[in-house]
N, C-alpha and C. Protein backbone atom coordinates (compact mmCIF):
# COMPACT_ATOMS: atom_id res chain seq x y z
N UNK A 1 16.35 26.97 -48.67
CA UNK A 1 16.65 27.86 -47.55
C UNK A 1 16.62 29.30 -48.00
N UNK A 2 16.31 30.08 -47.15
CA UNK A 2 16.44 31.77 -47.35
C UNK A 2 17.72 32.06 -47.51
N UNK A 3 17.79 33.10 -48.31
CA UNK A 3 19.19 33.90 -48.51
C UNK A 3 20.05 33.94 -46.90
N UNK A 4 19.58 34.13 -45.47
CA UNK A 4 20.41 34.65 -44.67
C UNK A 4 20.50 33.14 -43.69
N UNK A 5 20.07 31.89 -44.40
CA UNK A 5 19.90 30.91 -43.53
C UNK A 5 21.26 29.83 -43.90
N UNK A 6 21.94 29.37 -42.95
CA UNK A 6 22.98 28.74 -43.03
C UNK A 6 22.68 27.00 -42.66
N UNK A 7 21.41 26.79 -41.91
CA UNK A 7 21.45 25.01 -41.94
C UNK A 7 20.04 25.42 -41.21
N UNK A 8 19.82 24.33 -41.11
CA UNK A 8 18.36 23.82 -40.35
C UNK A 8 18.71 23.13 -39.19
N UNK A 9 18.53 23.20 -37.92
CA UNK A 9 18.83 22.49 -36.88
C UNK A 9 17.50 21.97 -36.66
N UNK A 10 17.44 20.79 -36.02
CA UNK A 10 16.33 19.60 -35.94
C UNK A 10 16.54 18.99 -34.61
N UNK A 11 15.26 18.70 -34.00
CA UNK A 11 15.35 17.65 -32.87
C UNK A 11 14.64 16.33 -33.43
N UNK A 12 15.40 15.56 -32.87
CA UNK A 12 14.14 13.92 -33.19
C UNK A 12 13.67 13.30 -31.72
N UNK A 13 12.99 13.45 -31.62
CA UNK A 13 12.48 12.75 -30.01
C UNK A 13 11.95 11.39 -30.15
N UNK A 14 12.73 10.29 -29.82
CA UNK A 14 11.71 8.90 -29.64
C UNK A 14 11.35 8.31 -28.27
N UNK A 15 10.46 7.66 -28.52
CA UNK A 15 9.80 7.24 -27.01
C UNK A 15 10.09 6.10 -27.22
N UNK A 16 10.33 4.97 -25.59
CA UNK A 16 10.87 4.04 -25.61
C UNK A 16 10.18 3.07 -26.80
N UNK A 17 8.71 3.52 -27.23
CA UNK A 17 7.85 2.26 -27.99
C UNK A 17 8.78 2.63 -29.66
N UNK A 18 8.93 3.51 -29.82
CA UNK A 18 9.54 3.91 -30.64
C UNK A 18 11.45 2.79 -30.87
N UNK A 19 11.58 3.24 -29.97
CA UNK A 19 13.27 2.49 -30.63
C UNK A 19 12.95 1.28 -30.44
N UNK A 20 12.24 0.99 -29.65
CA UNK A 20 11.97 -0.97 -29.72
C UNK A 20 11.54 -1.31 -31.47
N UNK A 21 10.60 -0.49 -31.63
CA UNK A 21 9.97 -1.08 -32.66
C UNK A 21 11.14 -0.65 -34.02
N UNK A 22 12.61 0.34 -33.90
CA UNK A 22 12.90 0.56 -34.81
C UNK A 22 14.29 0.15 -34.46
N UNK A 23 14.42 -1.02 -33.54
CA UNK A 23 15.14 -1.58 -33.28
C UNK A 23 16.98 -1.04 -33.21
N UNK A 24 16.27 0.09 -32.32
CA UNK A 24 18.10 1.35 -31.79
C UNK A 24 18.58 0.34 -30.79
N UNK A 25 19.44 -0.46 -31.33
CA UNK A 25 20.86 -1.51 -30.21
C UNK A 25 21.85 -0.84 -30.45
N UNK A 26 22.06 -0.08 -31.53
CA UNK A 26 23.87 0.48 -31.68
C UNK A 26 23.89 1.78 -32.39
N UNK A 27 25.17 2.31 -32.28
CA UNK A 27 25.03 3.81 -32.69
C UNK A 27 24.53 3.55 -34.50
N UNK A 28 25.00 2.27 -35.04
CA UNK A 28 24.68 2.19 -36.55
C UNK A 28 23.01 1.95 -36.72
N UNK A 29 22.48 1.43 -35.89
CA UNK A 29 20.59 1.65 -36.19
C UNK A 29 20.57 3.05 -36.01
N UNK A 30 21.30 3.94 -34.79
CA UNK A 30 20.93 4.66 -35.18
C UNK A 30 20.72 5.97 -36.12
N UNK A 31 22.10 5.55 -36.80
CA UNK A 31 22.67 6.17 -38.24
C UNK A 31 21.52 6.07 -39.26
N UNK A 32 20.71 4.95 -39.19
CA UNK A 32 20.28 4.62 -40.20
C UNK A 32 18.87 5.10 -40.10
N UNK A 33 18.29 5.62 -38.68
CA UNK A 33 17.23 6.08 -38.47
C UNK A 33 17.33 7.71 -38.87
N UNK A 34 18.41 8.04 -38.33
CA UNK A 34 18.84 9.55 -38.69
C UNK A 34 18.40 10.07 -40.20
N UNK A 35 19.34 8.98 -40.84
CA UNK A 35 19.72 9.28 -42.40
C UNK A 35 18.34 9.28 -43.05
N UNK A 36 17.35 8.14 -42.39
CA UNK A 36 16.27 7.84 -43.20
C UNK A 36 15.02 9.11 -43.37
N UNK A 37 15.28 10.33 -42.54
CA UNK A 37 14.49 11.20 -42.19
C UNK A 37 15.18 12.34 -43.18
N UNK A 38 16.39 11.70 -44.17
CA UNK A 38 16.63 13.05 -44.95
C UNK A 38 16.32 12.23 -46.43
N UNK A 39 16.23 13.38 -47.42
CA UNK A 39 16.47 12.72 -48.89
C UNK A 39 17.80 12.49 -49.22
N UNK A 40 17.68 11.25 -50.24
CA UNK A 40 19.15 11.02 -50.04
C UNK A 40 19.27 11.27 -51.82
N UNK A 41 20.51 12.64 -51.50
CA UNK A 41 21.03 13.47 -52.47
C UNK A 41 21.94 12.78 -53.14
N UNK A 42 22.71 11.73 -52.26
CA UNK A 42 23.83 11.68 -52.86
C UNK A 42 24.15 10.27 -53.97
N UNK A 43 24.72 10.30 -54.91
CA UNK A 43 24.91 9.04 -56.07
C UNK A 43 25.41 7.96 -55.14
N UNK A 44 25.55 7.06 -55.38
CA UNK A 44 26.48 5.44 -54.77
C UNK A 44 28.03 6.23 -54.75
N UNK A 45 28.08 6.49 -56.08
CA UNK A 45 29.96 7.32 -56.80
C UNK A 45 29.92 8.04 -55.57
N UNK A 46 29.28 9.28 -54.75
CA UNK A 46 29.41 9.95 -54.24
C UNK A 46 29.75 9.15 -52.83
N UNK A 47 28.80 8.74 -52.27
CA UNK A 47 28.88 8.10 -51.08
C UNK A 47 30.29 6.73 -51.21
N UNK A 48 30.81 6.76 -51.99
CA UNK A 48 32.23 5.55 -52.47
C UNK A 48 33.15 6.45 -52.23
N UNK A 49 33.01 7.97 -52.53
CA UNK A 49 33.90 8.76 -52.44
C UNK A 49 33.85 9.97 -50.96
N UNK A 50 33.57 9.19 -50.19
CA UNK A 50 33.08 10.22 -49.05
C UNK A 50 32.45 11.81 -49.01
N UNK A 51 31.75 12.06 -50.01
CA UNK A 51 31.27 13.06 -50.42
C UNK A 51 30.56 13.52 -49.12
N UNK A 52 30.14 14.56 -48.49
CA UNK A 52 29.93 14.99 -47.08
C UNK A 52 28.18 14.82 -47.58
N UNK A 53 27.19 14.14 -46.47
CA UNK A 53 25.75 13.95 -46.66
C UNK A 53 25.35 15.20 -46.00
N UNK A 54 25.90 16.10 -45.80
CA UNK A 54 24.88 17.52 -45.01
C UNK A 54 24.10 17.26 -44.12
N UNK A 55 24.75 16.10 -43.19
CA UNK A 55 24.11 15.77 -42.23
C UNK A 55 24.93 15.67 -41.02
N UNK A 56 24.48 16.39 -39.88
CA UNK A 56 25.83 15.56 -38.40
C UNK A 56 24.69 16.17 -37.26
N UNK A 57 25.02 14.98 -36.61
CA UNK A 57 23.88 15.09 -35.44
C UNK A 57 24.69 14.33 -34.19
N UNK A 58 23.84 14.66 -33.19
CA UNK A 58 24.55 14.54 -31.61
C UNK A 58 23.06 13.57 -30.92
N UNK A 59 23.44 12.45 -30.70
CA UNK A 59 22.51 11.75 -29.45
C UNK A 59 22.69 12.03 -28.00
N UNK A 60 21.53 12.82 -27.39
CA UNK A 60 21.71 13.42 -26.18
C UNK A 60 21.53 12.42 -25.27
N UNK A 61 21.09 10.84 -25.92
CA UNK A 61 20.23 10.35 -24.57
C UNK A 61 18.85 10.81 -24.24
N UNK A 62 18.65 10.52 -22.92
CA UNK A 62 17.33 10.47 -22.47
C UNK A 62 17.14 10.29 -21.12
N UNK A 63 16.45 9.61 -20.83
CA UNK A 63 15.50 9.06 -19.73
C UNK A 63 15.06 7.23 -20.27
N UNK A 64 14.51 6.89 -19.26
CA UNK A 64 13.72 5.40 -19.80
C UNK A 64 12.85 5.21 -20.73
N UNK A 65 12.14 7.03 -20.50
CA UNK A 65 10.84 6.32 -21.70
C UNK A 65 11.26 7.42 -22.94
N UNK A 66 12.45 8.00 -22.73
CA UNK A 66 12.92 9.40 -24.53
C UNK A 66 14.23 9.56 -24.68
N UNK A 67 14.49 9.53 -26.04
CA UNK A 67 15.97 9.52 -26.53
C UNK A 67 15.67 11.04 -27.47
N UNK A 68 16.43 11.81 -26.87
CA UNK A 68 16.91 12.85 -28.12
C UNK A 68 17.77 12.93 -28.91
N UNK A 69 17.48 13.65 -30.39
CA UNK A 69 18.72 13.40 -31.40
C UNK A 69 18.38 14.73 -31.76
N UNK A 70 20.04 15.41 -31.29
CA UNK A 70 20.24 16.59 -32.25
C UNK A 70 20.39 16.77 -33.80
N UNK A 71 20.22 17.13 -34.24
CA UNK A 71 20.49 17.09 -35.98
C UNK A 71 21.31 18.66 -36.41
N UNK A 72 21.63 18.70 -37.66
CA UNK A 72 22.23 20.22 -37.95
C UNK A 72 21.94 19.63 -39.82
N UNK A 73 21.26 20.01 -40.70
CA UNK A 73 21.67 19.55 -41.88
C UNK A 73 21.39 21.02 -43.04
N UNK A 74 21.86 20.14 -44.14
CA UNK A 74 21.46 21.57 -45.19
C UNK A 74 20.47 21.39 -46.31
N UNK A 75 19.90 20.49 -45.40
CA UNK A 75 18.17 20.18 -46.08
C UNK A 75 16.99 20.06 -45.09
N UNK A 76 15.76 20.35 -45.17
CA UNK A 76 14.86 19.55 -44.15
C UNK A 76 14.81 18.27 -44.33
N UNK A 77 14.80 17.51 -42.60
CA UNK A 77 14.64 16.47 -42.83
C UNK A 77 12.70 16.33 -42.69
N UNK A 78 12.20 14.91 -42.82
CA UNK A 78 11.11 14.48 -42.94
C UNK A 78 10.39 15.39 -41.57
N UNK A 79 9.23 15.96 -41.98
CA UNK A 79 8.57 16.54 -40.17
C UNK A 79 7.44 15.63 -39.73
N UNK A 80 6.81 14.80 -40.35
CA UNK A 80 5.98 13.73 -40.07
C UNK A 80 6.54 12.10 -39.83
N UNK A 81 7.31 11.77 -39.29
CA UNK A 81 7.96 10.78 -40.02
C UNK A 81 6.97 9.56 -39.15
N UNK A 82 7.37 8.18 -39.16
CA UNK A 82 6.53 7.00 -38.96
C UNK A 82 6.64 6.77 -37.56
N UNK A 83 8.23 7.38 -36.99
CA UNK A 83 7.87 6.93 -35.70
C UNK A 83 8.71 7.61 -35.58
N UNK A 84 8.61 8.31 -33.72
CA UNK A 84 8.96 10.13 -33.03
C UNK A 84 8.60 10.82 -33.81
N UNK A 85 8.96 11.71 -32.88
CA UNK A 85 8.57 13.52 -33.29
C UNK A 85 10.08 14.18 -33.75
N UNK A 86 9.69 15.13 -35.01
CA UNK A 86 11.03 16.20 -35.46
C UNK A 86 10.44 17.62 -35.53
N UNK A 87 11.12 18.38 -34.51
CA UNK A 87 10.93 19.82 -34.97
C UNK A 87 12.34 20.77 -35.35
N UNK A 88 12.01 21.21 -36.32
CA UNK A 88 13.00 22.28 -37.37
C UNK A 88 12.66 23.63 -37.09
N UNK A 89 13.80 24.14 -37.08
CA UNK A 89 13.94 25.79 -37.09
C UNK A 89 15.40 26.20 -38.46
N UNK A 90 14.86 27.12 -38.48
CA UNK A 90 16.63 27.96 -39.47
C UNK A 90 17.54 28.13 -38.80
N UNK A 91 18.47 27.91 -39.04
CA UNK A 91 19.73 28.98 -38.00
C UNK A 91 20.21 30.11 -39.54
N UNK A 92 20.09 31.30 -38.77
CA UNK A 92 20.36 32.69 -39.48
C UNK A 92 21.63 32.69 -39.34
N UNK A 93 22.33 33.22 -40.46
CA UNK A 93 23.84 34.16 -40.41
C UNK A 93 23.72 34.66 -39.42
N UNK A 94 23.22 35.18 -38.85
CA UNK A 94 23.25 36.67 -37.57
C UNK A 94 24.00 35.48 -36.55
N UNK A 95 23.99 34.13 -36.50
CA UNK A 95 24.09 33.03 -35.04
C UNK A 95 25.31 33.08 -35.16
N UNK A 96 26.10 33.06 -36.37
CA UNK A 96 27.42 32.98 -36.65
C UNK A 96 27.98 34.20 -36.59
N UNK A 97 27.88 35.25 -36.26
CA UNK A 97 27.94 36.64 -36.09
C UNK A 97 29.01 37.04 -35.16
N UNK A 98 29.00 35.96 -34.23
CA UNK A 98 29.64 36.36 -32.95
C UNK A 98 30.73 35.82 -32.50
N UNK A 99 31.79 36.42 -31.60
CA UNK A 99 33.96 36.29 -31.60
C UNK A 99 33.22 34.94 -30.27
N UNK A 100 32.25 35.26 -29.57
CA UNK A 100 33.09 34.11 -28.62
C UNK A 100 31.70 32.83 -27.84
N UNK A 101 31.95 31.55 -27.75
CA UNK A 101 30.74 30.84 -27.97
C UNK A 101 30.94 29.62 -26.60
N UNK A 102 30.35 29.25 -26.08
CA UNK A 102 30.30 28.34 -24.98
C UNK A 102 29.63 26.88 -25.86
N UNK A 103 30.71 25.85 -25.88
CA UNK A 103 30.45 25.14 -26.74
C UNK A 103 30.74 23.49 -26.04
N UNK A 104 29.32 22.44 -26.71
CA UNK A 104 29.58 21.27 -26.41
C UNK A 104 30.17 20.18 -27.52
N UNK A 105 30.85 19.30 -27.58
CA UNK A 105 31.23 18.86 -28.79
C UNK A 105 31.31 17.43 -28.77
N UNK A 106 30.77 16.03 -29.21
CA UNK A 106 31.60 14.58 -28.83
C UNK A 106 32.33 14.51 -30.50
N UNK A 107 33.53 13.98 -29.71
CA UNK A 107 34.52 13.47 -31.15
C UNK A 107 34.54 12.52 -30.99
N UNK A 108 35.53 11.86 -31.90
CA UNK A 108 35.99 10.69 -32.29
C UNK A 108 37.62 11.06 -32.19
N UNK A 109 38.57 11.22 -31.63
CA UNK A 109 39.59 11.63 -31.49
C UNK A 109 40.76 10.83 -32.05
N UNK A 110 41.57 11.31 -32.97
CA UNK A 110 42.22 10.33 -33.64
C UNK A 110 43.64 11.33 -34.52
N UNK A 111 44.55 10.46 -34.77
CA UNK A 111 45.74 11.22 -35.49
C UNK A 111 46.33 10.03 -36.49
N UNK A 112 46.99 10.18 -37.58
CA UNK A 112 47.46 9.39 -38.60
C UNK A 112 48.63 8.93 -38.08
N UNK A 113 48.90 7.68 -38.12
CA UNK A 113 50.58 7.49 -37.85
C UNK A 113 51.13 7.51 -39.10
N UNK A 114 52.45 8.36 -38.87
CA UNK A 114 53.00 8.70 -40.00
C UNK A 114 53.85 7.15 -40.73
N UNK A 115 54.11 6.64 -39.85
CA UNK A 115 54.52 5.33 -40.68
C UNK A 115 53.79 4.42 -41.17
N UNK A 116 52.86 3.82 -40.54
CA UNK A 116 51.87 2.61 -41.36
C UNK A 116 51.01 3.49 -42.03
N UNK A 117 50.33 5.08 -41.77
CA UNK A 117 49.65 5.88 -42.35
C UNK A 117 48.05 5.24 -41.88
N UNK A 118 48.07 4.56 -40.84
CA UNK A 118 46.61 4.35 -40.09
C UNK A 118 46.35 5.23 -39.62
N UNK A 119 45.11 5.55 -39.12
CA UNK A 119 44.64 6.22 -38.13
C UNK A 119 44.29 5.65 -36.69
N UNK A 120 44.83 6.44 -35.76
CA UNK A 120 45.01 5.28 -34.30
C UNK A 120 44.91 6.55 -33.37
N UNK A 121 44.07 5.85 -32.46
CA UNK A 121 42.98 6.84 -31.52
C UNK A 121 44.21 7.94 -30.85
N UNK A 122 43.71 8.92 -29.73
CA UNK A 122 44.31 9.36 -29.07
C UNK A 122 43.43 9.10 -27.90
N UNK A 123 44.55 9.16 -26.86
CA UNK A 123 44.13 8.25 -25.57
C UNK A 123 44.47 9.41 -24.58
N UNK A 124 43.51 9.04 -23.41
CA UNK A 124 43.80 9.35 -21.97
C UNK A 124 43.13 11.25 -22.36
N UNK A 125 42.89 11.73 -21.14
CA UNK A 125 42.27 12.50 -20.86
C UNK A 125 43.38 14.39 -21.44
N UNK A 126 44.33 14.42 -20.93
CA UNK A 126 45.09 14.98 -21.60
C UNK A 126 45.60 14.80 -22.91
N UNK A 127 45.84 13.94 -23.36
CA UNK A 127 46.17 13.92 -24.74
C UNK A 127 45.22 14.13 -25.69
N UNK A 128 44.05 13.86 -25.13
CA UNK A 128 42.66 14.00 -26.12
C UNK A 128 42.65 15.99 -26.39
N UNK A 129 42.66 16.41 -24.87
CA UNK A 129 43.01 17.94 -24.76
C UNK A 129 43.83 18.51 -25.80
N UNK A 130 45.12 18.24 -25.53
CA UNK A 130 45.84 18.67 -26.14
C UNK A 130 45.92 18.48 -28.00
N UNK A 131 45.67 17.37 -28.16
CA UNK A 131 45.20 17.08 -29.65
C UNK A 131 44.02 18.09 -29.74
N UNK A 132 42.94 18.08 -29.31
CA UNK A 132 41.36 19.50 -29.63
C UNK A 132 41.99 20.72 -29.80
N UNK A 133 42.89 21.11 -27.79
CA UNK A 133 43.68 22.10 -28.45
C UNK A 133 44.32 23.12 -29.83
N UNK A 134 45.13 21.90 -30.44
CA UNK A 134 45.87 22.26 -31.28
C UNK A 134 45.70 22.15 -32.71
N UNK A 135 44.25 21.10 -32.73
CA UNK A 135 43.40 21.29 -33.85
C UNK A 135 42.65 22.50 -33.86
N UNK A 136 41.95 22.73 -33.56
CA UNK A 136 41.19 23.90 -33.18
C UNK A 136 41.09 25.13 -33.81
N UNK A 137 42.46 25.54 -33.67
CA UNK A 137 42.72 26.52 -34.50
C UNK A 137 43.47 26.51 -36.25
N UNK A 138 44.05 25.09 -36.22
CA UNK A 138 44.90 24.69 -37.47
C UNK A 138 43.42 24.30 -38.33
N UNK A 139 42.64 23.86 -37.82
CA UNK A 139 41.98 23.19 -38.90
C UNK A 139 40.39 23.41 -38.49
N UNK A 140 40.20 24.10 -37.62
CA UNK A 140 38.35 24.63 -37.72
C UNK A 140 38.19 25.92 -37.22
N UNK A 141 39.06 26.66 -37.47
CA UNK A 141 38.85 28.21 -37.01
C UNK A 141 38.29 28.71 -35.96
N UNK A 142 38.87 28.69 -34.71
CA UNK A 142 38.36 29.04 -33.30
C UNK A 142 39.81 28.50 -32.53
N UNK A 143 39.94 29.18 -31.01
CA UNK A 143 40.83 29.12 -30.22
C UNK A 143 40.10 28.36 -29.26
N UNK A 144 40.42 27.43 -28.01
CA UNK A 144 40.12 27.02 -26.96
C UNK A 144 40.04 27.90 -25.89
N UNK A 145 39.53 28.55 -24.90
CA UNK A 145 39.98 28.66 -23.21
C UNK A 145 40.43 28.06 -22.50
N UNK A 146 41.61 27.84 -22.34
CA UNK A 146 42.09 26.38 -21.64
C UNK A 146 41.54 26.64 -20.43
N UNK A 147 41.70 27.32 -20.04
CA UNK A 147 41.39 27.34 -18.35
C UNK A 147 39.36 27.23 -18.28
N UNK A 148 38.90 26.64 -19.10
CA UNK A 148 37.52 26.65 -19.00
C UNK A 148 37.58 25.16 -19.42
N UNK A 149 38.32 24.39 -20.40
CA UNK A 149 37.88 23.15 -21.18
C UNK A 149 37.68 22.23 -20.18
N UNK A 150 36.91 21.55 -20.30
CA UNK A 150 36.52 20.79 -19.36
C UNK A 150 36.45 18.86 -20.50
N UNK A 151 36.62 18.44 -20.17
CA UNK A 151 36.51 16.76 -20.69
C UNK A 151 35.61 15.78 -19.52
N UNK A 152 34.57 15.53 -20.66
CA UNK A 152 33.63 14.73 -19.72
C UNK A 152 33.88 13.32 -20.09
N UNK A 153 32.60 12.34 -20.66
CA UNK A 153 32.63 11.09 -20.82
C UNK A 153 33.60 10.66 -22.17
N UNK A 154 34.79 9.79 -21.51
CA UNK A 154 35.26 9.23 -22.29
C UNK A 154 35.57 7.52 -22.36
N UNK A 155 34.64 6.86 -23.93
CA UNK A 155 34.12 5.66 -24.00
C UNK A 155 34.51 5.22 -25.33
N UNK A 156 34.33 3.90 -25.50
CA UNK A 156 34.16 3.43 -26.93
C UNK A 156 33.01 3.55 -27.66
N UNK A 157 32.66 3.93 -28.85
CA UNK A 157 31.74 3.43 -29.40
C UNK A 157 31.97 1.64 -30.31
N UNK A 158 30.93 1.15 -30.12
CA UNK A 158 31.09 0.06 -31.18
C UNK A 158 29.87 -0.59 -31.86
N UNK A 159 29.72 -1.27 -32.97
CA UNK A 159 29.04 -1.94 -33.99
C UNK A 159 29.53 -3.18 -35.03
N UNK A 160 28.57 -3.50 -35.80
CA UNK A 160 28.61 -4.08 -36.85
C UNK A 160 28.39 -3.59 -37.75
N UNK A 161 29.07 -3.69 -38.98
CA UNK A 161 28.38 -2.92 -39.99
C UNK A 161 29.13 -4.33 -41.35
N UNK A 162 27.80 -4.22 -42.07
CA UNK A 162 28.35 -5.01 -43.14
C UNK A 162 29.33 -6.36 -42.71
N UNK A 163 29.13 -6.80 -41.72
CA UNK A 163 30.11 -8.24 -41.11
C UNK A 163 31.10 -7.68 -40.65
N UNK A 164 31.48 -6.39 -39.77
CA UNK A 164 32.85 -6.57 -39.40
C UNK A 164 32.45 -5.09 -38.39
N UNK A 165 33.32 -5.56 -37.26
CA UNK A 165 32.94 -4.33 -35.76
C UNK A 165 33.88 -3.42 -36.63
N UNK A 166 33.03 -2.41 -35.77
CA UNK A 166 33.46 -0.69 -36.21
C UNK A 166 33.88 -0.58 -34.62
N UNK A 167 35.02 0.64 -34.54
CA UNK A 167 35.27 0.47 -33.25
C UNK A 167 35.57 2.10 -33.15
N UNK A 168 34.75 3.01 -32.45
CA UNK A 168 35.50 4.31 -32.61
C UNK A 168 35.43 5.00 -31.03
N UNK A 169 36.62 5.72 -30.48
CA UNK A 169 36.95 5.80 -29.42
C UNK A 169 35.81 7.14 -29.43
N UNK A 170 35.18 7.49 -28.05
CA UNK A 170 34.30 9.03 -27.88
C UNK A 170 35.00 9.89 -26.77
N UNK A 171 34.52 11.05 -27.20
CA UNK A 171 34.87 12.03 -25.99
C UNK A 171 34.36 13.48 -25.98
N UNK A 172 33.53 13.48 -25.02
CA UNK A 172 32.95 14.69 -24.78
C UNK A 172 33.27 15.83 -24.59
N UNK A 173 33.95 16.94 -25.23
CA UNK A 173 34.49 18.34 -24.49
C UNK A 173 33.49 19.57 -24.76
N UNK A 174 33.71 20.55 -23.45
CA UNK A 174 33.05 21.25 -23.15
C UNK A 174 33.55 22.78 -22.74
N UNK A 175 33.30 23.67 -23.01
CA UNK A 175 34.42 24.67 -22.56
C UNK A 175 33.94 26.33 -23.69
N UNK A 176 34.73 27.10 -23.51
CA UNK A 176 34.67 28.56 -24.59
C UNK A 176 35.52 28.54 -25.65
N UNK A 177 34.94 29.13 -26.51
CA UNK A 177 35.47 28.97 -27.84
C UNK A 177 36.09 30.56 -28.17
N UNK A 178 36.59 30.85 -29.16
CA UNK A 178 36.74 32.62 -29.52
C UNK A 178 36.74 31.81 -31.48
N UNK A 179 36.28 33.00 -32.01
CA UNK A 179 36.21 32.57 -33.75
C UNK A 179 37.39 32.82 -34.03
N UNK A 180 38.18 32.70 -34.70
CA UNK A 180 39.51 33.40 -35.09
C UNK A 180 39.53 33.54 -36.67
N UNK A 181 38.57 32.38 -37.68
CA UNK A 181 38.68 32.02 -38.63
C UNK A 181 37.16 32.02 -39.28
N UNK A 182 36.71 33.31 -39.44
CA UNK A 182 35.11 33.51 -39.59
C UNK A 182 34.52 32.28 -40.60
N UNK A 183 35.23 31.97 -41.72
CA UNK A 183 34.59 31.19 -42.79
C UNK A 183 34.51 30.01 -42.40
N UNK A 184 35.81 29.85 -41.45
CA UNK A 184 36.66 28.11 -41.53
C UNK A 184 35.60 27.67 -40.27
N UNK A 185 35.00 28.84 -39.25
CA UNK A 185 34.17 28.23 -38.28
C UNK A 185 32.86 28.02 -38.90
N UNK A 186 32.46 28.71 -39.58
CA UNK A 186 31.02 28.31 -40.13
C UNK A 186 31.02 27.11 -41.18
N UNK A 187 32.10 26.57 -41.51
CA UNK A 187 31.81 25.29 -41.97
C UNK A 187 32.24 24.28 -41.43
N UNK A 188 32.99 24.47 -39.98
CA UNK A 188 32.99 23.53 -39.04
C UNK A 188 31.73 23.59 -38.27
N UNK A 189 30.91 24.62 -37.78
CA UNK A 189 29.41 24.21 -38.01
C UNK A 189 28.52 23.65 -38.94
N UNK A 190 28.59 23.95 -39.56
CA UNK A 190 27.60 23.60 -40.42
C UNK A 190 28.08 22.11 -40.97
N UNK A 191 29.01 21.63 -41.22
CA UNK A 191 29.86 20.23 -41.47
C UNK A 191 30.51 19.46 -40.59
N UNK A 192 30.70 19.71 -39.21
CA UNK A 192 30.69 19.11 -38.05
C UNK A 192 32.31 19.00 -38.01
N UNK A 193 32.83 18.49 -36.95
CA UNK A 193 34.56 18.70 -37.32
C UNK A 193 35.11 17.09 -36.91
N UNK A 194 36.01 16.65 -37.31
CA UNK A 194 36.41 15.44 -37.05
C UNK A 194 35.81 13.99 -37.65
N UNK A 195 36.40 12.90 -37.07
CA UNK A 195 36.25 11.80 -37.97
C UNK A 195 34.83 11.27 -37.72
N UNK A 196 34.20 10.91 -38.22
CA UNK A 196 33.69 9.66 -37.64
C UNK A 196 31.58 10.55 -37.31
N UNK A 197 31.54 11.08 -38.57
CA UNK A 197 30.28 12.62 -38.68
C UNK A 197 29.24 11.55 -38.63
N UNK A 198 29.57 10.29 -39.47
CA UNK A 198 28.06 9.44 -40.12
C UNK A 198 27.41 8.98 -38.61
N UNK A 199 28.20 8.94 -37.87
CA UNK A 199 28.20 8.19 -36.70
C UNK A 199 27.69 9.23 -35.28
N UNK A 200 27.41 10.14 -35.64
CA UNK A 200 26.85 10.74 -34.44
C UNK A 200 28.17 11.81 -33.59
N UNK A 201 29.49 11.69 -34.32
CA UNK A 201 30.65 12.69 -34.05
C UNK A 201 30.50 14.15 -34.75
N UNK A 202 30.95 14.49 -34.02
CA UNK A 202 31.42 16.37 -34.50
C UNK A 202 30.28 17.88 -34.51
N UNK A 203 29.31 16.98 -34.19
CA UNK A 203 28.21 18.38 -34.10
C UNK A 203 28.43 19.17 -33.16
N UNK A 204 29.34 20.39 -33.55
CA UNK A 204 29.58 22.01 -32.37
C UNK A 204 28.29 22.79 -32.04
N UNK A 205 27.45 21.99 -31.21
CA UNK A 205 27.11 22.74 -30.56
C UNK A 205 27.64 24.02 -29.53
N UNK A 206 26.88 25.07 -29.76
CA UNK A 206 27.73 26.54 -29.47
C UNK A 206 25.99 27.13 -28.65
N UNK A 207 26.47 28.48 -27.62
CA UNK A 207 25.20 29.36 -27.45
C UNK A 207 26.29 30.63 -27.28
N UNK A 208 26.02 31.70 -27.79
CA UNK A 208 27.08 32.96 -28.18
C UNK A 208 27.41 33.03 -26.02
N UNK A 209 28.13 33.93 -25.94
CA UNK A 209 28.38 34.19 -24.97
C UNK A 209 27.57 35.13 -24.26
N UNK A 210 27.30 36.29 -25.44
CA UNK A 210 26.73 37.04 -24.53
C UNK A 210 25.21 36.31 -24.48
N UNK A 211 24.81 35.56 -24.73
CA UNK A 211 23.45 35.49 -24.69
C UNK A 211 23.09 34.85 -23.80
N UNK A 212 24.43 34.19 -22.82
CA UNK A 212 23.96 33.32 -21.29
C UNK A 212 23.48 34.50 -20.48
């Protein structure tokens, strides 16, 4: 990357002949289609130790016959690959430049219980709020607009992986952002925020404000 470039944002476009043949049934094929379009940097040790893959991407959906996949990584991924189309651009320092951002986000929404020390979803439409809320600023540098946040689709995700269902709760929020925490937001861009990244969670999508 250039000195003033902070990630590569990527689209992947497949056509319905496409996921048939690469067989997308669950969000984990499609982890594995994602991943397969980057080099893989990281040791076994690393990936045992959750070492972050510089990768987090957002599935927009589609239509019947195209599925889009956002990407954000800190490598190029493949631009020819065997099946769909990927086009790459830079994102410049100058994108991160700016106090206030109109932003889309799906999480995985979740809090530790302090006694068994699991992690166990957060539920219902307000509480999901109020948990983003109050993360937000403690732990990815930016404030909410409350009076703008808006909460769209909220669903399960689920899979198999390795013999045993994965089960992770989703939720779409939507709304204005303000930076408060210049560093702490650019690596919640660029590293996506919340649990559950391998899986298609945490990519902040943002467009500055003034630029609507």
């Amino acid at each position: 990357m250039s000195e003033d470039a902070v990630a590569y944002a990527s689209v992947l476009r497949l056509s319905r002949a496409d996921m048939n043949i690469l067989g997308i049934k669950d969000a984990y094929a499609l982890h594995k289609v994602v991943y397969g379009l980057f080099e893989d940097i990281r040791s076994e040790n690393e990936k045992q130790a959750s070492t972050r893959s510089g990768i987090v991407y957002a599935d927009k959906g589609g239509d019947f016959n195209m599925r889009q996949i956002l990407m954000l990584s800190n490598r190029k991924p493949h631009q020819t690959p065997q099946f769909g189309e990927v086009h790459t651009r830079i994102v410049r320092s100058d994108f991160l430049a700016h106090e206030r951002y109109a932003f889309e986000v799906t999480l995985n929404p979740g809090r530790r219980d302090k006694q068994t020390g699991k992690v166990v979803p957060v539920r219902g439409r307000e509480g999901i709020e109020r948990w983003f809320k109050t993360h937000a600023p403690q732990s990815w540098g930016f404030e909410i607009s409350p009076q703008n946040l808006q909460t769209g689709q909220i669903s399960v995700q689920t899979f198999e992986k390795s013999g045993r269902a994965v089960t992770h709760g989703s939720a779409t929020l939507k709304g204005e952002l303000t930076v408060i925490d210049k560093d702490r937001f650019t690596r919640s861009f660029t590293q996506g925020i919340g649990r559950g990244r391998a899986f298609g969670f945490g990519l902040l999508q943002i467009v500055p404000l003034a630029a609507i």
